[in-house]
Protein backbone atom coordinates (compact mmCIF):
# COMPACT_ATOMS: atom_id res chain seq x y z
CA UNK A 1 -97.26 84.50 148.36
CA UNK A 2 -96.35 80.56 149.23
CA UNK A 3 -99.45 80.52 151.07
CA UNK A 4 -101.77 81.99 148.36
CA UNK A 5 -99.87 79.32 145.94
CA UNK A 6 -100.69 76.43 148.09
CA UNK A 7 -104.49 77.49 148.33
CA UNK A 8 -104.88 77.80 144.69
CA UNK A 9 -102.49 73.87 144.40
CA UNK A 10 -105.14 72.96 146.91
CA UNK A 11 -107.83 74.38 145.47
CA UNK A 12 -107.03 72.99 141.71
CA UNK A 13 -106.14 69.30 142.78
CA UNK A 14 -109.65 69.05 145.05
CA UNK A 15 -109.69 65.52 145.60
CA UNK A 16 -113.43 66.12 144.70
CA UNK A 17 -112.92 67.48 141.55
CA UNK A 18 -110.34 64.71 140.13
CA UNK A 19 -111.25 61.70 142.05
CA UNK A 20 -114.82 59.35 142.51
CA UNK A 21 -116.63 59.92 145.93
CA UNK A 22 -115.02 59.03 148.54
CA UNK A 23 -111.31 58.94 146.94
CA UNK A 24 -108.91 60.67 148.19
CA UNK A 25 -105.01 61.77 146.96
CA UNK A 26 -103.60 59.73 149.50
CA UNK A 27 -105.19 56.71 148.61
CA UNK A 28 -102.76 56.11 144.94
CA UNK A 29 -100.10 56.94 146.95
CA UNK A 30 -97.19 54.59 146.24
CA UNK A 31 -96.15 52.28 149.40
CA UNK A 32 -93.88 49.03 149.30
CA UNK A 33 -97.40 46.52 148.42
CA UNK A 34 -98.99 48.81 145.59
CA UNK A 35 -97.55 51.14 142.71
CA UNK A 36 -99.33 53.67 141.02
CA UNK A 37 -98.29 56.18 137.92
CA UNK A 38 -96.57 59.85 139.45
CA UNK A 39 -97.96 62.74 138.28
CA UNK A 40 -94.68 64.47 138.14
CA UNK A 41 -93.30 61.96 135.37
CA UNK A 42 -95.57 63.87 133.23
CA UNK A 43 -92.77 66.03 132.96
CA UNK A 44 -90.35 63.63 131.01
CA UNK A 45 -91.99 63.81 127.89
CA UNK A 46 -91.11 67.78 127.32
CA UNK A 47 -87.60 67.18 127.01
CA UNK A 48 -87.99 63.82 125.66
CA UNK A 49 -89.89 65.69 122.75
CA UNK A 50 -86.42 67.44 121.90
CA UNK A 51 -85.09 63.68 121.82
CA UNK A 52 -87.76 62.44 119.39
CA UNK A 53 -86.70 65.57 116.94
CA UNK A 54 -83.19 64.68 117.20
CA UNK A 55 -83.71 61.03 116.21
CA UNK A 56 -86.87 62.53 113.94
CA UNK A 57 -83.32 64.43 111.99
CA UNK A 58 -80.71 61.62 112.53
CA UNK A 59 -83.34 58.64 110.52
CA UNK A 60 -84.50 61.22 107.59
CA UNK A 61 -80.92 62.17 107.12
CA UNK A 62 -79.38 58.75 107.78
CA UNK A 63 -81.87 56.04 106.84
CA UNK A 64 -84.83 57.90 104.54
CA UNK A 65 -82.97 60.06 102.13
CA UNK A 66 -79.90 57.59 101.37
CA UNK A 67 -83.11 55.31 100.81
CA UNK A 68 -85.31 57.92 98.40
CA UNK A 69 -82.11 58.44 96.80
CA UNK A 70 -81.62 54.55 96.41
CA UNK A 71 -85.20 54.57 95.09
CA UNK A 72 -84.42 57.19 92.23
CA UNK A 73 -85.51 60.57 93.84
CA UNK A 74 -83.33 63.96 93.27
CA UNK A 75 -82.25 66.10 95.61
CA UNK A 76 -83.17 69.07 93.48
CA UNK A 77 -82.87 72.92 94.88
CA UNK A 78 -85.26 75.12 94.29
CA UNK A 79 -84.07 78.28 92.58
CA UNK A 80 -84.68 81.61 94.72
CA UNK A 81 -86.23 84.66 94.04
CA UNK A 82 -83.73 87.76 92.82
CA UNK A 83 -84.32 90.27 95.86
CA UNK A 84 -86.60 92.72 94.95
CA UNK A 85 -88.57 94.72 97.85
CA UNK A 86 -91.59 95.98 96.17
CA UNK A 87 -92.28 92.27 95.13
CA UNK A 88 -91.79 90.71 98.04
CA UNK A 89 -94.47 93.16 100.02
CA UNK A 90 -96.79 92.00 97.49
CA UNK A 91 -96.25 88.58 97.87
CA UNK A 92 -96.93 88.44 101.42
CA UNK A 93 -100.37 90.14 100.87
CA UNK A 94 -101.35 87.75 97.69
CA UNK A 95 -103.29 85.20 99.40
CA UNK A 96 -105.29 87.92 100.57
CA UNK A 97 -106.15 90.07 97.22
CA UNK A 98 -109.25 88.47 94.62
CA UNK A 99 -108.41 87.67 91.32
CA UNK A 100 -109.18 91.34 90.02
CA UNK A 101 -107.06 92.84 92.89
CA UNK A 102 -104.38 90.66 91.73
CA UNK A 103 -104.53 91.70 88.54
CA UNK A 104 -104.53 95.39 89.41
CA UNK A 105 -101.08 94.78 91.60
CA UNK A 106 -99.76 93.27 88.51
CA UNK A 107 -100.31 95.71 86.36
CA UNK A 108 -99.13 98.61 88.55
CA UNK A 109 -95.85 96.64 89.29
CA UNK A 110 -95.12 96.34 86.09
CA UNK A 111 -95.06 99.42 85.05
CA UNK A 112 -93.20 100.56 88.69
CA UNK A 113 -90.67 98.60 88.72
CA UNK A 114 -90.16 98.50 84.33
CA UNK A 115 -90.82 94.73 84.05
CA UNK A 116 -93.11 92.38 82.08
CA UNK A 117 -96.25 91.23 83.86
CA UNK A 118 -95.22 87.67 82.85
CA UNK A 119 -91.73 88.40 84.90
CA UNK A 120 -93.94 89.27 87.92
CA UNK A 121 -95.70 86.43 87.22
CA UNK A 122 -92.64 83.92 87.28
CA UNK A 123 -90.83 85.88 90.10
CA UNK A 124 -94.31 85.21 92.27
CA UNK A 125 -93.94 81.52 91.39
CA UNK A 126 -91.06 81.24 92.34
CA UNK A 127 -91.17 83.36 95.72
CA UNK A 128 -93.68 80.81 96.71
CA UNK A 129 -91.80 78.10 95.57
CA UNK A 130 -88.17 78.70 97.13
CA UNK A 131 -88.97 77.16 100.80
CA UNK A 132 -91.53 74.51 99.83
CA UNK A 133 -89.53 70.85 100.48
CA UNK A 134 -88.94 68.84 97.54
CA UNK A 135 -90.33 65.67 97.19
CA UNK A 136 -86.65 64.06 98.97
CA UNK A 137 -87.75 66.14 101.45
CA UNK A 138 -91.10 64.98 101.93
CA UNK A 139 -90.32 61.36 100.98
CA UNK A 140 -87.74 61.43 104.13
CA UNK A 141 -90.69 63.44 106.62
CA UNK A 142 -92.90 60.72 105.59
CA UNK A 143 -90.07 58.05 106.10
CA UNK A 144 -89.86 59.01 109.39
CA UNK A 145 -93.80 59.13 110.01
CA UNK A 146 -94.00 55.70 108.76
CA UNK A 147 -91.62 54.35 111.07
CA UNK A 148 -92.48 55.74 113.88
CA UNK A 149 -96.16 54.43 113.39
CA UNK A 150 -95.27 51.00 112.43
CA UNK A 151 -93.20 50.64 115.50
CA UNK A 152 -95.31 52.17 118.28
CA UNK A 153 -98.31 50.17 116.59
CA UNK A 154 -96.47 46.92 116.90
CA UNK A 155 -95.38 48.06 120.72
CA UNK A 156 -99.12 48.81 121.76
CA UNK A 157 -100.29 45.09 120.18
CA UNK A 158 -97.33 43.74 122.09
CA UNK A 159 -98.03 45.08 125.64
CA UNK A 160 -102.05 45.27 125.16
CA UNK A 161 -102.21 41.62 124.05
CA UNK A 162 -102.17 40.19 127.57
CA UNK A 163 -104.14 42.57 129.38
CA UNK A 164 -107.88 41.80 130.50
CA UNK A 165 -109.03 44.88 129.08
CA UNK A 166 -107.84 44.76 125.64
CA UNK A 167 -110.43 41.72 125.62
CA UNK A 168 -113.15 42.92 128.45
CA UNK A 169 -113.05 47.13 128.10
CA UNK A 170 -115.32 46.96 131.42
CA UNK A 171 -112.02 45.81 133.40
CA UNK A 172 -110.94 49.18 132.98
CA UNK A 173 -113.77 50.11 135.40
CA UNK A 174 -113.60 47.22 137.62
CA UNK A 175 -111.99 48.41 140.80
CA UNK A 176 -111.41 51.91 139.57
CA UNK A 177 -109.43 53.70 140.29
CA UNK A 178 -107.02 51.47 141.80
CA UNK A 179 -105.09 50.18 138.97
CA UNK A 180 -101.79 49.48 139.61
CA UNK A 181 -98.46 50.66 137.90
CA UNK A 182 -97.64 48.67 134.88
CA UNK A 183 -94.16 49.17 133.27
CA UNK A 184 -94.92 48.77 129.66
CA UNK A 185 -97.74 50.93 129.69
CA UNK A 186 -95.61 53.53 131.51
CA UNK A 187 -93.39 53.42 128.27
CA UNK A 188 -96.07 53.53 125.58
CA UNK A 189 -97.45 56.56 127.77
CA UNK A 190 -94.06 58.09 127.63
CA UNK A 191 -93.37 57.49 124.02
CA UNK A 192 -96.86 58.77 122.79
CA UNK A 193 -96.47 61.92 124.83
CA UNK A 194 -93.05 62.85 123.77
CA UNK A 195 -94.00 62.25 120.05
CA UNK A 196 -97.39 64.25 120.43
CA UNK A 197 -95.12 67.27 121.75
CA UNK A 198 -92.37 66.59 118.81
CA UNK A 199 -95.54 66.70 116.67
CA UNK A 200 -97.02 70.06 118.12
CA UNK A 201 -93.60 72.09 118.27
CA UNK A 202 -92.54 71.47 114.85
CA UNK A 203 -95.85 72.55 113.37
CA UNK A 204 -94.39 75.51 113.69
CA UNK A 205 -90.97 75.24 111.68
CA UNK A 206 -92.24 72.68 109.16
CA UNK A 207 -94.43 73.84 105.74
CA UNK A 208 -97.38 75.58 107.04
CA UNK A 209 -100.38 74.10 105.80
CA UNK A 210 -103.78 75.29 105.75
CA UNK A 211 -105.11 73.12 108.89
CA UNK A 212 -102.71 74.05 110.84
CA UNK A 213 -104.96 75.13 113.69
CA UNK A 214 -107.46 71.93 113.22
CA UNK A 215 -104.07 69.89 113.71
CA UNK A 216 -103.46 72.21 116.53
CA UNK A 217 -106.40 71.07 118.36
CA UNK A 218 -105.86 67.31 117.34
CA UNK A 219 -102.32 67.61 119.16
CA UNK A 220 -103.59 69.81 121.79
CA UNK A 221 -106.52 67.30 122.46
CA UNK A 222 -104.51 64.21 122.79
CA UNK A 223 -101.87 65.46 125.14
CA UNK A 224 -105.19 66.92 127.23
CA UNK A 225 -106.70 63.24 127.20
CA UNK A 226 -103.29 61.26 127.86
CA UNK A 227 -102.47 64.16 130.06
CA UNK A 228 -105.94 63.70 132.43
CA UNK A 229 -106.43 60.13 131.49
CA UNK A 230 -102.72 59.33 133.59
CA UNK A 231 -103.68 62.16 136.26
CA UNK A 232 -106.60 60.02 137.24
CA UNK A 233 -105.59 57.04 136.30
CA UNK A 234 -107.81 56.34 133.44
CA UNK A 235 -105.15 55.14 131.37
CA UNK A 236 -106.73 51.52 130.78
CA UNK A 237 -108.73 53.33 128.33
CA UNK A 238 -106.26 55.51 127.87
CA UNK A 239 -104.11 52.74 126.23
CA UNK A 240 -107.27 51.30 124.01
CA UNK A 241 -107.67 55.08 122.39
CA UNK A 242 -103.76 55.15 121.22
CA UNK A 243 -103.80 51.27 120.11
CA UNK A 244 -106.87 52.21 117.46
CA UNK A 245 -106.10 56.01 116.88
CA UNK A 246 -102.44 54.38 115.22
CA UNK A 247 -103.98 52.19 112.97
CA UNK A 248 -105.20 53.85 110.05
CA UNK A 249 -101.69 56.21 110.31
CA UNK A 250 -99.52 53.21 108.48
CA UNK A 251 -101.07 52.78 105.52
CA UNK A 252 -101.80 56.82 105.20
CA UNK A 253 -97.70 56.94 105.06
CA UNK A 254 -97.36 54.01 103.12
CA UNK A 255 -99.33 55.37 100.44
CA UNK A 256 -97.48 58.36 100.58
CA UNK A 257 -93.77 56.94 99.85
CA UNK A 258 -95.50 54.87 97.16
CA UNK A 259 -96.69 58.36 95.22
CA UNK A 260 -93.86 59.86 96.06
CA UNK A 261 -91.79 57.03 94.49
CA UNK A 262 -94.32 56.57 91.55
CA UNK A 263 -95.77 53.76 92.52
CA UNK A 264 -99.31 54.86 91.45
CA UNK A 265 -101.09 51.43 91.53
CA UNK A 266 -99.48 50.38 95.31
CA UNK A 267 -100.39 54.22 96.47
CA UNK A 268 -104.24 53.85 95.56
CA UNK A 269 -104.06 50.09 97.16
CA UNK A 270 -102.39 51.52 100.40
CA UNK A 271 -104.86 54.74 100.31
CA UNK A 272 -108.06 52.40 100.07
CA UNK A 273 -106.68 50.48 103.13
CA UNK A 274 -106.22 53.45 104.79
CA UNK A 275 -109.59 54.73 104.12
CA UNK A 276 -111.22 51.57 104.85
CA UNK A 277 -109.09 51.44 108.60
CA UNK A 278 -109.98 54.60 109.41
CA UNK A 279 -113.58 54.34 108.95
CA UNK A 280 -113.40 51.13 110.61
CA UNK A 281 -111.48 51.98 113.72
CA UNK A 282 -112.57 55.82 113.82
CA UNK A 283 -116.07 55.82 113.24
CA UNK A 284 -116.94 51.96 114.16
CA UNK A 285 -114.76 50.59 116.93
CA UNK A 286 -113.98 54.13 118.42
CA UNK A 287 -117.55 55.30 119.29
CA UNK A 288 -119.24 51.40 119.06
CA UNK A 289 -116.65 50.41 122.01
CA UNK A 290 -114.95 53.13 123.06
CA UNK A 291 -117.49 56.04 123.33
CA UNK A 292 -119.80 53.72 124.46
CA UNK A 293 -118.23 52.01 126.99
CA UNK A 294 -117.17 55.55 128.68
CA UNK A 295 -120.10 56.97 128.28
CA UNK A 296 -122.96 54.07 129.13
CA UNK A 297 -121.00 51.27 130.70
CA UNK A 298 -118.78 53.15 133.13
CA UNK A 299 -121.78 55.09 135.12
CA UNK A 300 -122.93 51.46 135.67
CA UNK A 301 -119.74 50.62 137.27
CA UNK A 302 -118.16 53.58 138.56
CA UNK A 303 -119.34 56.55 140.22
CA UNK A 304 -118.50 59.33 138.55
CA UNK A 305 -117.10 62.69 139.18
CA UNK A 306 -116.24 66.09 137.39
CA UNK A 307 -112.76 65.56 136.22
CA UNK A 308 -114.32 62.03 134.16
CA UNK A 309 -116.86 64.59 132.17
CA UNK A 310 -113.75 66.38 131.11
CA UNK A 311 -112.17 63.11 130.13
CA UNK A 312 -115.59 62.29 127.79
CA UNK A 313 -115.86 65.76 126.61
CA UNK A 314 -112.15 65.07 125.01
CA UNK A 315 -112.86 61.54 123.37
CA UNK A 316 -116.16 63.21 122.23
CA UNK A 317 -113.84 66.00 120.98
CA UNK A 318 -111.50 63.47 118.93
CA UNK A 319 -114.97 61.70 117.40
CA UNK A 320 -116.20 65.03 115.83
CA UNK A 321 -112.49 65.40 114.61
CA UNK A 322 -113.18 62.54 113.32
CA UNK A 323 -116.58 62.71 111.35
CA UNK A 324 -114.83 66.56 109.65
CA UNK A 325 -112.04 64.24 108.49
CA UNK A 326 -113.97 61.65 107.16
CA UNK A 327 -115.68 63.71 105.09
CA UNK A 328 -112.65 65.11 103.39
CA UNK A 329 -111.35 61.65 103.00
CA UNK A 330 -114.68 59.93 101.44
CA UNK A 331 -114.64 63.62 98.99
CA UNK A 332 -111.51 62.73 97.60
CA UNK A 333 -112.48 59.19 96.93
CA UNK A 334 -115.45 59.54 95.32
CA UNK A 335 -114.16 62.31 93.17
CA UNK A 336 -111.61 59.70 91.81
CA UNK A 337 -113.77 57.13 91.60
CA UNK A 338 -116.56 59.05 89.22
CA UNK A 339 -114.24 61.84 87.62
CA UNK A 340 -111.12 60.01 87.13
CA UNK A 341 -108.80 63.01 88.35
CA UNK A 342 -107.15 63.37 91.19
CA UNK A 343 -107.57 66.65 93.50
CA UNK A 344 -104.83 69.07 95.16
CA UNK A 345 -104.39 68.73 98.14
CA UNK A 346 -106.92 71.47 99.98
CA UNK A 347 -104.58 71.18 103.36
CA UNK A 348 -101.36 72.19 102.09
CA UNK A 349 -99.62 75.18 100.93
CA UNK A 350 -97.67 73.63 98.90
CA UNK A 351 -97.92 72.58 95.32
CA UNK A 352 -98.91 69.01 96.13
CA UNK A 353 -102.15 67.20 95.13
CA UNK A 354 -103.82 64.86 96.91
CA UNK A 355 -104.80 61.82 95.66
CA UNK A 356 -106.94 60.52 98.37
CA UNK A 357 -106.39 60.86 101.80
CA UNK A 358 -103.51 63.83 102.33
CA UNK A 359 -103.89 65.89 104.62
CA UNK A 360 -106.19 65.12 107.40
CA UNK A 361 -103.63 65.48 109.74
CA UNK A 362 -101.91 65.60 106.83
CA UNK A 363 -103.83 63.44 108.33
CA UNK A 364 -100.55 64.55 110.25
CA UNK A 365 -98.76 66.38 108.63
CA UNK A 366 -99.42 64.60 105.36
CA UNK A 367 -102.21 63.49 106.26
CA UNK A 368 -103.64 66.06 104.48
CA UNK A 369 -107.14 66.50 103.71
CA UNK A 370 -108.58 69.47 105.48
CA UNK A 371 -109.62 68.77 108.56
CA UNK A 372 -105.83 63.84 112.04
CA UNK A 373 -104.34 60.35 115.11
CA UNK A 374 -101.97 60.89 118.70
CA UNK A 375 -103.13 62.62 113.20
CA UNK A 376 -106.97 62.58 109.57
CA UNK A 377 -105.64 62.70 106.08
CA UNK A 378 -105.80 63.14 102.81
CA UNK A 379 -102.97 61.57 100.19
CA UNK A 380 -101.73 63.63 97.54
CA UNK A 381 -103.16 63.93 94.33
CA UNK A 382 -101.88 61.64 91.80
CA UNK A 383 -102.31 58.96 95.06
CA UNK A 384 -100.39 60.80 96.58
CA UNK A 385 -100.84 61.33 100.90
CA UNK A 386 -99.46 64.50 102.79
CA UNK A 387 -100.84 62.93 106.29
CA UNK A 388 -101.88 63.16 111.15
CA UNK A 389 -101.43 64.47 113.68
CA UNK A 390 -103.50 61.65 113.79
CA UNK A 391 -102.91 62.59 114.47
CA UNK A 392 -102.06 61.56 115.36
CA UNK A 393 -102.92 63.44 117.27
């Protein structure tokens, strides 16, 4: 059995497979004169992710709900459903039935269980009301959204502004792929990892929204291209795809916490930024540079090898993420622009409306236009964002 499991190791890390010609494993060994990134620290970001939700609950309980309080929100409770059985089995097979079916369930109900059709009514409302978040709730998600973007945004500029290839993307082909260890980079790696798995896990505890599986994939994709990107030590790129994917994410939150707080005229400033930023970075800089850099530029430099088509096939992944979002994103806008209104939010289960950009991710969990960041999105609808993934991610 060891033996079989070595064979298959062997088989899977084929030097062939993951490196250029003529690379071998033992050539990014680590020795005393050069340092390169372990594979096995890979691992730190699983637990890490458990961290990140810790401190995700400690700042919305601590920092963004004393401040949505501060800011004039209520903490208000949503009243619950009386228990009634028959009800209940209906309500989980509602979003399934058409509008005559519904009526039909109504009707019979009503005379089964000896009440008004406009109690069923109201007890339905408010059965799909009871676990939705208030908007404390969702101010203090977003809170915590913001922040984290704003920071690790400001941490990529930092560390990125002094290397070559932030300024010359063909340095991260020169000499490929022996790039040495660099401990800021290790960190940004780290932090973006265990966020992305934070991100992932609590899809499934937080309110289900309707692209859950496109954010699924978003999430899924990123840690795949951080994941392979630091396995072959194509993180010089790597680091370049983060640094524009978090751009657009700030003002998608921003705009958020202004709806939420009723600050209409700031949200639809902070949503048009957004919009503008992520066309700008997602559909200009990130195929212009990006795409084209891995995908014309690097053959020139570098031989290539299987494991770099996977790499490509995952950043052209993210791009027709992209182009879905966009779409979404530049629906919303123009109908506010020529109709005046603002439109629910087409992501989320909830009762929210997006006013421009929501749901994307949500465009990441608020980013929620339908689908987004490591994360597109699509803000609620009075100005309103429910953002990601991109996202992040």
């Amino acid at each position: 059995m060891l033996q079989e499991t070595m064979k298959l190791s062997q088989w899977f890390w084929d030097s062939d497979v993951w490196l250029p010609p003529n690379v071998t494993w033992s050539h990014l060994q680590s020795t005393e004169d050069s340092k390169y990134f372990e594979f096995a620290d890979l691992i730190i970001p699983l637990p890490a992710a458990l961290l990140v939700i810790l401190v995700r609950w400690l700042f919305q309980r601590y920092i963004s709900r004393p401040l949505g309080l501060y800011l004039g929100l209520r903490d208000s409770k949503r009243l619950k459903a009386s228990t009634n059985p028959a009800l209940e089995e209906l309500s989980t097979r509602w979003s399934s039935l058409t509008s005559k079916q519904r009526e039909t369930e109504v009707v019979r109900h009503s005379r089964e269980l000896h009440m008004t059709e406009r109690q069923i009514d109201r007890w339905l409302r408010r059965r799909k009301l009871q676990n939705k978040p208030n908007t404390l709730d969702k101010f203090a998600e977003t809170g915590w959204r913001a922040f984290y973007y704003n920071s690790v945004l400001a941490y990529g500029i930092y560390i990125l502004w002094d290397k070559p290839w932030l300024w010359d993307i063909r340095k991260c082909w020169y000499n490929y792929p022996y790039h040495y260890f660099d401990r800021g980079v290790w960190w940004y790696y780290m932090v973006e990892l265990s966020f992305y798995w934070s991100l992932l896990a609590s899809q499934f505890y937080d309110v289900k929204r309707k692209d859950f599986w496109e954010m699924f994939i978003h999430h899924m994709t990123t840690i795949g291209l951080m994941v392979c990107s630091w396995t072959v030590n194509l993180w010089r790129v790597g680091t370049l795809v983060l640094l524009i994917h978090d751009c657009a994410d700030i003002f998608l939150e921003g705009a958020k916490l202004c709806k939420y707080t009723n600050y209409q005229k700031m949200c639809d400033l902070m949503f048009l930024c957004f919009a503008f930023t992520w066309i700008v970075t997602r559909l200009g800089i990130y195929p212009t540079w990006i795409l084209y850099s891995t995908t014309i530029e690097a053959p020139q430099i570098v031989e290539m090898f299987p494991a770099y088509y996977i790499f490509n096939a995952l950043l052209s992944t993210l791009l027709i993420l992209h182009v879905v979002w966009t779409y979404f994103i530049l629906k919303i806008v123009y109908k506010g622009i020529y109709t005046g209104k603002t439109e629910r939010d087409t992501r989320s289960e909830s009762s929210d409306m997006t006013l421009s950009t929501s749901s994307l991710d949500e465009a990441d969990e608020a980013k929620n236009a339908p689908a987004a960041s490591t994360t597109a999105p699509v803000v609620m609808a009075n100005g309103g964002s429910s953002s990601a993934s991109k996202k992040t991610e």
